[in-house]
Every structure is written in structure tokens, then in C-alpha cells.
C-alpha atoms as a PDB file:
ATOM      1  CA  UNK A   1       0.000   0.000   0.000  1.00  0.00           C
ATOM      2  CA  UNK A   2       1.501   3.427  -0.899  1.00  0.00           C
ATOM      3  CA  UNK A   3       1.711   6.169   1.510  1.00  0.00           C
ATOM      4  CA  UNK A   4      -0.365   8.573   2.033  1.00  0.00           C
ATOM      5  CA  UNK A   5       1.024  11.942   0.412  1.00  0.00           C
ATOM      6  CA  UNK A   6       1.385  14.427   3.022  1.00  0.00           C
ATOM      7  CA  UNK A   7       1.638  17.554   0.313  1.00  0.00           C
ATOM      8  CA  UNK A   8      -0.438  18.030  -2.574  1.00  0.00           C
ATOM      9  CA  UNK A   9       0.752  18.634  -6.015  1.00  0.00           C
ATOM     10  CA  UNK A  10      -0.944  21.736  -6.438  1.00  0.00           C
ATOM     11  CA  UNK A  11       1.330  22.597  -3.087  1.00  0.00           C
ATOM     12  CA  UNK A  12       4.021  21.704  -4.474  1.00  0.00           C
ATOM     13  CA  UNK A  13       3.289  23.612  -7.794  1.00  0.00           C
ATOM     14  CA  UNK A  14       2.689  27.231  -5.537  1.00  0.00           C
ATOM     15  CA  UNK A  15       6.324  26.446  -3.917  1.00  0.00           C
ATOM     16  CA  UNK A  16       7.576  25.777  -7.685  1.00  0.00           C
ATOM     17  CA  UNK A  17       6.305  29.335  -8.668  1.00  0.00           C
ATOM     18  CA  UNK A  18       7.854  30.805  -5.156  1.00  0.00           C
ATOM     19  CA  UNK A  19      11.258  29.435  -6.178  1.00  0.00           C
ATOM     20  CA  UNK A  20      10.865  30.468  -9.353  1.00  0.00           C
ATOM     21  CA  UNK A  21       9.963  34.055  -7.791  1.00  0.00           C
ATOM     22  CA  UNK A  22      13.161  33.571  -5.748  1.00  0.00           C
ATOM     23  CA  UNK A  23      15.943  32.001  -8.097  1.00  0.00           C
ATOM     24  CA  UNK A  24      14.995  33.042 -11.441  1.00  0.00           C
ATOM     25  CA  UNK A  25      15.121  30.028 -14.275  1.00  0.00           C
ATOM     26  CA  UNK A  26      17.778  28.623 -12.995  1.00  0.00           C
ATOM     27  CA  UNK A  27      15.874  27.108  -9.911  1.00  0.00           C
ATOM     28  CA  UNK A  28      16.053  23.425  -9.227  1.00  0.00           C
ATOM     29  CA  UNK A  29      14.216  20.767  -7.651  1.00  0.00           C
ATOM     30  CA  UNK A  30      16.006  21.181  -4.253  1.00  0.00           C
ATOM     31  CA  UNK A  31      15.029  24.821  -4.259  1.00  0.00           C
ATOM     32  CA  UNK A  32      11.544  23.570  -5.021  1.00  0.00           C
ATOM     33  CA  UNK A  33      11.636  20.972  -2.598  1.00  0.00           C
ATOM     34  CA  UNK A  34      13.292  23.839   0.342  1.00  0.00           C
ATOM     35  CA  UNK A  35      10.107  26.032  -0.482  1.00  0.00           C
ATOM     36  CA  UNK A  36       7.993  22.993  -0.346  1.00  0.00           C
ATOM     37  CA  UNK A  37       9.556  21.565   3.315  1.00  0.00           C
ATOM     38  CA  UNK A  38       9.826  18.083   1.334  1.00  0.00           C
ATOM     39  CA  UNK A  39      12.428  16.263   0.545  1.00  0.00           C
ATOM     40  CA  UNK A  40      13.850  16.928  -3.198  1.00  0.00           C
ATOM     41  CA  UNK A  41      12.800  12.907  -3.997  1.00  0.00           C
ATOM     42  CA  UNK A  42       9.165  13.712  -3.207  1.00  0.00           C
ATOM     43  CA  UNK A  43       9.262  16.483  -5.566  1.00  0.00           C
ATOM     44  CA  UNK A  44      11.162  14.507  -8.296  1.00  0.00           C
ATOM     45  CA  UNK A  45       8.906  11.367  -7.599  1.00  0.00           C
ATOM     46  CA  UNK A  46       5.765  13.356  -8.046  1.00  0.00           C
ATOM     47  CA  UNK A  47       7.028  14.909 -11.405  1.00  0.00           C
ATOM     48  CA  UNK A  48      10.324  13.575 -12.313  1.00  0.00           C
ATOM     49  CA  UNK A  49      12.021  16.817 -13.446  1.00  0.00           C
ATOM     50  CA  UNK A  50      12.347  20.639 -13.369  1.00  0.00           C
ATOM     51  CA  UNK A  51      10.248  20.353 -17.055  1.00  0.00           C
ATOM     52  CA  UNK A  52       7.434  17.959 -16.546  1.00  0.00           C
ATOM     53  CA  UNK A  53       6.887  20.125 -12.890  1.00  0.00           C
ATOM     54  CA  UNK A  54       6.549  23.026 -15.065  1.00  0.00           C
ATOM     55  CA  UNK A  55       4.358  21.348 -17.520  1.00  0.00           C
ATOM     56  CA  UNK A  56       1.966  20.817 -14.744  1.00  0.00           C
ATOM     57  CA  UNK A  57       2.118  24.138 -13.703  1.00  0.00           C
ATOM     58  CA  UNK A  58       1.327  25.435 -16.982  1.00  0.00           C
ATOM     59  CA  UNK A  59      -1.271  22.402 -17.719  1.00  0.00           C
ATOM     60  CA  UNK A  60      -3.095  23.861 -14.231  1.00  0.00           C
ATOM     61  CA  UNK A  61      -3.036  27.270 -14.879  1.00  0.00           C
ATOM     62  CA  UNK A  62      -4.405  27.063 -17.976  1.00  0.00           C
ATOM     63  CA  UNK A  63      -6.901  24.538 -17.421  1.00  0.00           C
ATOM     64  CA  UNK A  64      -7.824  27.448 -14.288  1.00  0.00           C
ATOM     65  CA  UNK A  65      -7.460  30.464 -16.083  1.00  0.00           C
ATOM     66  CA  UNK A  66     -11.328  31.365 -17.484  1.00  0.00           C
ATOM     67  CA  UNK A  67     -12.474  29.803 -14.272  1.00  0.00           C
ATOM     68  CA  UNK A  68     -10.791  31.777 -11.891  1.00  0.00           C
ATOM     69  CA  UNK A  69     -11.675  34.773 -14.068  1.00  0.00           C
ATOM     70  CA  UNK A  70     -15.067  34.366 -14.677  1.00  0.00           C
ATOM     71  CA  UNK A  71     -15.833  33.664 -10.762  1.00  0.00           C
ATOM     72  CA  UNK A  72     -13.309  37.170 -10.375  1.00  0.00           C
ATOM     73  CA  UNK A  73     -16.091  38.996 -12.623  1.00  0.00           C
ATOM     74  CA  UNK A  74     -19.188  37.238 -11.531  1.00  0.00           C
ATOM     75  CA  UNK A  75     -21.790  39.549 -10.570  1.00  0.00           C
ATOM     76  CA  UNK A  76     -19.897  42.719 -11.626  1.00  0.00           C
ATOM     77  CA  UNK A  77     -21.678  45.400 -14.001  1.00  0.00           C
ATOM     78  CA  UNK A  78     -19.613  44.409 -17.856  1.00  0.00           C
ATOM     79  CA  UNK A  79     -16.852  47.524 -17.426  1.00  0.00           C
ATOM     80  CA  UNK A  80     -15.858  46.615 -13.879  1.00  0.00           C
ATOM     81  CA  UNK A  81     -16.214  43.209 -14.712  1.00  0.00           C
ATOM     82  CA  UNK A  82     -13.036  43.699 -17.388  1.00  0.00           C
ATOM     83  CA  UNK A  83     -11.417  45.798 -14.960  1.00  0.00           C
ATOM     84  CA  UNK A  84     -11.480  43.144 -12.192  1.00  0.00           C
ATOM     85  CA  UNK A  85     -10.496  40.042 -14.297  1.00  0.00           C
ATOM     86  CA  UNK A  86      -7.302  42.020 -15.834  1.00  0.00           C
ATOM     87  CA  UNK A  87      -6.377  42.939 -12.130  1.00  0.00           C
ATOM     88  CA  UNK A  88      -6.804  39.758 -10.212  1.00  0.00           C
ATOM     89  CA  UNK A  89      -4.469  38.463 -13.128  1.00  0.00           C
ATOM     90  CA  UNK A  90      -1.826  40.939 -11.478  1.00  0.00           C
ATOM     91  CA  UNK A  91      -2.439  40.469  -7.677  1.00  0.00           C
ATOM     92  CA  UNK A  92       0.565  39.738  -6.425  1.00  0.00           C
ATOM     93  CA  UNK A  93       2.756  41.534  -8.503  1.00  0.00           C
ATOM     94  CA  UNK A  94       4.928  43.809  -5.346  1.00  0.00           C
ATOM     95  CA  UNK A  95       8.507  43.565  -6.087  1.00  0.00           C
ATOM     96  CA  UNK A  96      10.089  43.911  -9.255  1.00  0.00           C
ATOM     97  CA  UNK A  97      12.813  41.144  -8.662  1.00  0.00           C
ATOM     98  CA  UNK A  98      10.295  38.713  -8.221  1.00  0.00           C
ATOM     99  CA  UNK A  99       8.525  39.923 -11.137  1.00  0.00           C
ATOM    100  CA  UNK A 100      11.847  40.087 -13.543  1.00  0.00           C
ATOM    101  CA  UNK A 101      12.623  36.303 -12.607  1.00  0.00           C
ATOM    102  CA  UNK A 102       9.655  35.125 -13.465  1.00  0.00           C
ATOM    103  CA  UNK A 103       9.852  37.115 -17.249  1.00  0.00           C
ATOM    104  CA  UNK A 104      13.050  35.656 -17.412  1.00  0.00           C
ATOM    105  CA  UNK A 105      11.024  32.126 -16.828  1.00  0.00           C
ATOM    106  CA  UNK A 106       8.714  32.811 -18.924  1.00  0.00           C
ATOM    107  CA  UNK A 107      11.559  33.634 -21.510  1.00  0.00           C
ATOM    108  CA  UNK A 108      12.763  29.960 -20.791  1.00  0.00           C
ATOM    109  CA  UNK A 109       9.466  28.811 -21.252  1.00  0.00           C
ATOM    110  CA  UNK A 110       8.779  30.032 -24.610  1.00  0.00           C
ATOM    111  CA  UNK A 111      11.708  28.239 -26.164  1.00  0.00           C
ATOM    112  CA  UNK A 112       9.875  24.815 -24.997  1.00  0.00           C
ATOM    113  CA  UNK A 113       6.870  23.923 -27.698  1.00  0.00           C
ATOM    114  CA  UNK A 114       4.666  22.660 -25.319  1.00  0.00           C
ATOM    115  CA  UNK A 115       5.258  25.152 -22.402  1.00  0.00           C
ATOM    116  CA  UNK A 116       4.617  27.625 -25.147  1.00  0.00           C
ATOM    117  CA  UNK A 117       1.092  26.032 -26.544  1.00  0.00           C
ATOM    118  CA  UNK A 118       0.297  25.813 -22.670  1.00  0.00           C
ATOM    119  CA  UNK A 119       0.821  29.794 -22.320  1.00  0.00           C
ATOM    120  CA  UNK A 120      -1.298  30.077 -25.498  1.00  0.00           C
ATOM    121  CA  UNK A 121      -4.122  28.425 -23.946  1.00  0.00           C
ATOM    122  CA  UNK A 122      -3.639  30.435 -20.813  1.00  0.00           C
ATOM    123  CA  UNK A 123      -3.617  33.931 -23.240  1.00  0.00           C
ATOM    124  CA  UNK A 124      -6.572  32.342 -25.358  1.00  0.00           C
ATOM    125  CA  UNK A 125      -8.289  31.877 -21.663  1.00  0.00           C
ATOM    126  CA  UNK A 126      -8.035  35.316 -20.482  1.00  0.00           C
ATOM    127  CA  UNK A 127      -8.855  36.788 -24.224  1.00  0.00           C
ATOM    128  CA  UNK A 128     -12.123  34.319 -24.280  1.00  0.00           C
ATOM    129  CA  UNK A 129     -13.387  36.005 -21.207  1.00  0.00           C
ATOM    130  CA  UNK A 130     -12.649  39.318 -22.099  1.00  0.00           C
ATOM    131  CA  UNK A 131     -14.766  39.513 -25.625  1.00  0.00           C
ATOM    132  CA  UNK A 132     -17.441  37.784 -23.354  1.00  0.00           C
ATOM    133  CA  UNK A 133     -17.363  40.946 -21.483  1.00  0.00           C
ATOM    134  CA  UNK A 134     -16.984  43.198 -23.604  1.00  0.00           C
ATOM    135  CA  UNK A 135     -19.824  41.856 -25.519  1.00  0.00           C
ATOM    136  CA  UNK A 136     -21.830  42.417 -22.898  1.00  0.00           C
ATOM    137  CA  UNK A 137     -20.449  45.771 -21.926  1.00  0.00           C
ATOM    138  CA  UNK A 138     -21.964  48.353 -24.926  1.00  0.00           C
ATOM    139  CA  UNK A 139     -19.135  50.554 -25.107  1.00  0.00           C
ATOM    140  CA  UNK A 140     -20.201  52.602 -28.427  1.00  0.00           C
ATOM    141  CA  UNK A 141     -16.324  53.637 -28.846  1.00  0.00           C
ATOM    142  CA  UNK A 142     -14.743  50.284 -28.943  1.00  0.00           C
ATOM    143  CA  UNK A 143     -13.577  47.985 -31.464  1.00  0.00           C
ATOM    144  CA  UNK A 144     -15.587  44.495 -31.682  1.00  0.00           C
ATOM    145  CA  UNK A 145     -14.980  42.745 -28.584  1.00  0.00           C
ATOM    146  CA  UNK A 146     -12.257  39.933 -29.728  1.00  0.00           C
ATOM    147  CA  UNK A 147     -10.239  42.693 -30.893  1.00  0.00           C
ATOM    148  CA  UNK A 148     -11.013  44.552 -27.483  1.00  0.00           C
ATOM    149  CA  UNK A 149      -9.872  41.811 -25.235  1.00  0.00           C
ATOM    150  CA  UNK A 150      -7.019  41.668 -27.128  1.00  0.00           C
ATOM    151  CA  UNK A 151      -5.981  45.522 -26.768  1.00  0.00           C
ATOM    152  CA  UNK A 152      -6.744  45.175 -22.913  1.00  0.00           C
ATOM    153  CA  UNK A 153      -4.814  41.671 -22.628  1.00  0.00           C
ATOM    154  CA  UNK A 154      -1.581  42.986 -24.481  1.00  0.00           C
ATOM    155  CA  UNK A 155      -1.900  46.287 -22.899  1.00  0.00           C
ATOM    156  CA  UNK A 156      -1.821  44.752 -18.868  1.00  0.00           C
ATOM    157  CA  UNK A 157       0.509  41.956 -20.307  1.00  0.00           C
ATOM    158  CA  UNK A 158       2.569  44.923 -21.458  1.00  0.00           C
ATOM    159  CA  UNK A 159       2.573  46.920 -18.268  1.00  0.00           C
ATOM    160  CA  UNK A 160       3.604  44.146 -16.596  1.00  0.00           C
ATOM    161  CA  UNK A 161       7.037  44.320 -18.335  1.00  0.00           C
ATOM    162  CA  UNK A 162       7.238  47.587 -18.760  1.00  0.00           C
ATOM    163  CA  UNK A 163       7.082  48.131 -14.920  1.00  0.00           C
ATOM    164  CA  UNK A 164       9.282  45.173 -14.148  1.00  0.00           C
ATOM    165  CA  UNK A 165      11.750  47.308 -16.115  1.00  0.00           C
ATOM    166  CA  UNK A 166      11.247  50.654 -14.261  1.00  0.00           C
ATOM    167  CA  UNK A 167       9.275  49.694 -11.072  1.00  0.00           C
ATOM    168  CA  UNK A 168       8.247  53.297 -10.217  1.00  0.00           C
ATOM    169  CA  UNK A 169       4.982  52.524  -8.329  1.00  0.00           C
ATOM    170  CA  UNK A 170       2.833  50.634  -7.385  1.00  0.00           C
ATOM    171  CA  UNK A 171       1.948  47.853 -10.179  1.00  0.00           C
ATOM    172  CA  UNK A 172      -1.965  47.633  -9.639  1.00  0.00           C
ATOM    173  CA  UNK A 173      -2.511  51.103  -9.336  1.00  0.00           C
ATOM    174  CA  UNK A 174      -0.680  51.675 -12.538  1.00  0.00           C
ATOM    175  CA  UNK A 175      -2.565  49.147 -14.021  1.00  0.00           C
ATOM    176  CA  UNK A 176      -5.838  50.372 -12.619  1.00  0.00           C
ATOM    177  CA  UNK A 177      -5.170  53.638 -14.015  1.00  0.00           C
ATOM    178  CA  UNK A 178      -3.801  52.125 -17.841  1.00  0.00           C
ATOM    179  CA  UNK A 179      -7.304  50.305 -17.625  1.00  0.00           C
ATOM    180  CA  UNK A 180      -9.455  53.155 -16.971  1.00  0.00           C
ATOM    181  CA  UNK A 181      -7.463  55.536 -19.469  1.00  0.00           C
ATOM    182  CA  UNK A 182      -8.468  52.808 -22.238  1.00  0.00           C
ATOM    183  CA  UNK A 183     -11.920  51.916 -21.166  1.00  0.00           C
ATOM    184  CA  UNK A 184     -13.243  54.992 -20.773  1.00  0.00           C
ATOM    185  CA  UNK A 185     -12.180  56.402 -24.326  1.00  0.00           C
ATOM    186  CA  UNK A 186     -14.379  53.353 -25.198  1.00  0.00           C
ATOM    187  CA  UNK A 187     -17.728  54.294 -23.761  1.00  0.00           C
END
């Protein structure tokens, strides 16, 4: 009989993104395992290296991403509704190390086929909620809403490196203020 597992994966995913937050993409299983309190063999038994871990992560996340957005909008009037989904995608953005080793991850990430579909699902996730929203927003001044989630998604996408580069500020209120620049030449 196997034992019973005393962390979950999707634990052992959040300490994955912590040392990733923490080491840049050079973190290891050990560093995953440290952030984790497991030993590195429960971390490499569970997923059996640094890539299939990070397939996981990016299998989950995308899998979660119009989920967890939709219930972030859910009962919101349409234009705080797209305001709300494209911050909760930046809560926890504070401190622009953290920030800039996870770009450089991402970087990593992109050069991988699969990691890269799996961010393409997560983008097509966020952009399928969006034109939902801005379908049901009426905002006479903007473009048709695919092409409007897509503005809004590249735009906070966007300010998310651009303040990683120059961190002057706070991220979500600079975000909060790109957003309402942009929606409200729209209405």
C-alpha cells in the first residue's frame, strides 16, 4: 500500500512558482523541494524533473485560467467586470525582482513547444473572457470585442514588463489607471 502523500501537487506547484519568484530560471528541484519543506525525492517522484513540474504548472493554470476569471467577474456590471479580471491576473505583482525572474522564466518557457502552446491556452483563456465581457459591456467607442480583449490583454501583459523594467509605483494602481485611461475612451 503506498503512503499517504502528506503535500499536494498543487502545493508543491505554488512552492515551484515561489522558487521560481526567488531564483529566477535557474531554480532546481532542491530549491523547489526547500520552499515545499519536502524532501527533493518527493518532488522529483511526483514529477520527475524541473520540465514535466513546469508542464503541470502550466497544464493547471491554464486549465484554471477562465475559471478563476469568470468567478473574479461574476456579478460585476460588464466595465468593472473587465477591470477586475485584468487585475486579479496581477495580484501579487509587489517587487520587481520577483517579477523580472519570473519574465526571465517565462523567456525559458517560450523556447519549450509545449510550455509555449500551454501559455497560449492560458492567453486564449483570459482573451475568451474578455470579448465575453466586452460583448456584454456596450461601449459605443470600442472595437468588436475579440479585438477589445485583445488591446486590454496585451496592454496589462505589457505593463507588466514595462514596470518590471522601471518599477516606479505601485503595479496595480498603474494598471488600474492604464485600464481606466483605455476603457473609458471606449464608452
Amino acid at each position: 500500500m503506498a503512503r499517504p502523500r502528506k503535500i499536494s501537487d498543487d502545493e508543491l506547484m505554488a512552492a515551484c512558482g515561489r522558487a521560481i519568484g526567488r531564483y529566477g530560471p535557474g531554480f532546481t528541484l532542491a530549491q523547489v523541494a526547500a520552499e515545499a519543506g519536502v524532501a527533493v525525492g518527493t518532488v522529483a517522484g511526483r514529477f520527475g524533473s524541473k520540465r514535466n513540474l513546469l508542464l503541470a504548472m502550466m497544464t493547471a493554470g491554464a486549465d484554471g485560467m477562465a475559471p478563476w476569471l469568470r468567478e473574479a467577474a461574476a456579478g460585476l456590471a460588464p466595465l468593472d467586470a473587465i477591470r477586475t479580471t485584468m487585475l486579479v491576473s496581477g495580484e501579487g505583482v509587489a517587487d520587481p525582482a520577483t517579477t523580472s525572474n519570473h519574465l526571465g522564466q517565462l523567456g525559458v518557457d517560450l523556447a519549450d513547444p509545449e510550455l509555449r502552446a500551454g501559455f497560449a491556452r492560458m492567453r486564449a483563456g483570459v482573451r475568451e473572457v474578455l470579448a465575453e465581457l466586452f460583448a456584454a459591456a456596450d461601449l459605443p467607442g470600442a472595437p468588436p470585442p475579440t479585438q477589445a480583449a485583445r488591446i486590454i490583454a496585451a496592454m496589462a501583459h505589457g505593463a507588466l514588463m514595462d514596470w518590471a523594467l522601471d518599477p516606479s509605483g505601485e503595479f496595480a494602481e498603474i494598471l488600474a489607471t492604464d485600464l481606466d485611461a483605455i476603457l473609458n475612451t471606449w464608452r
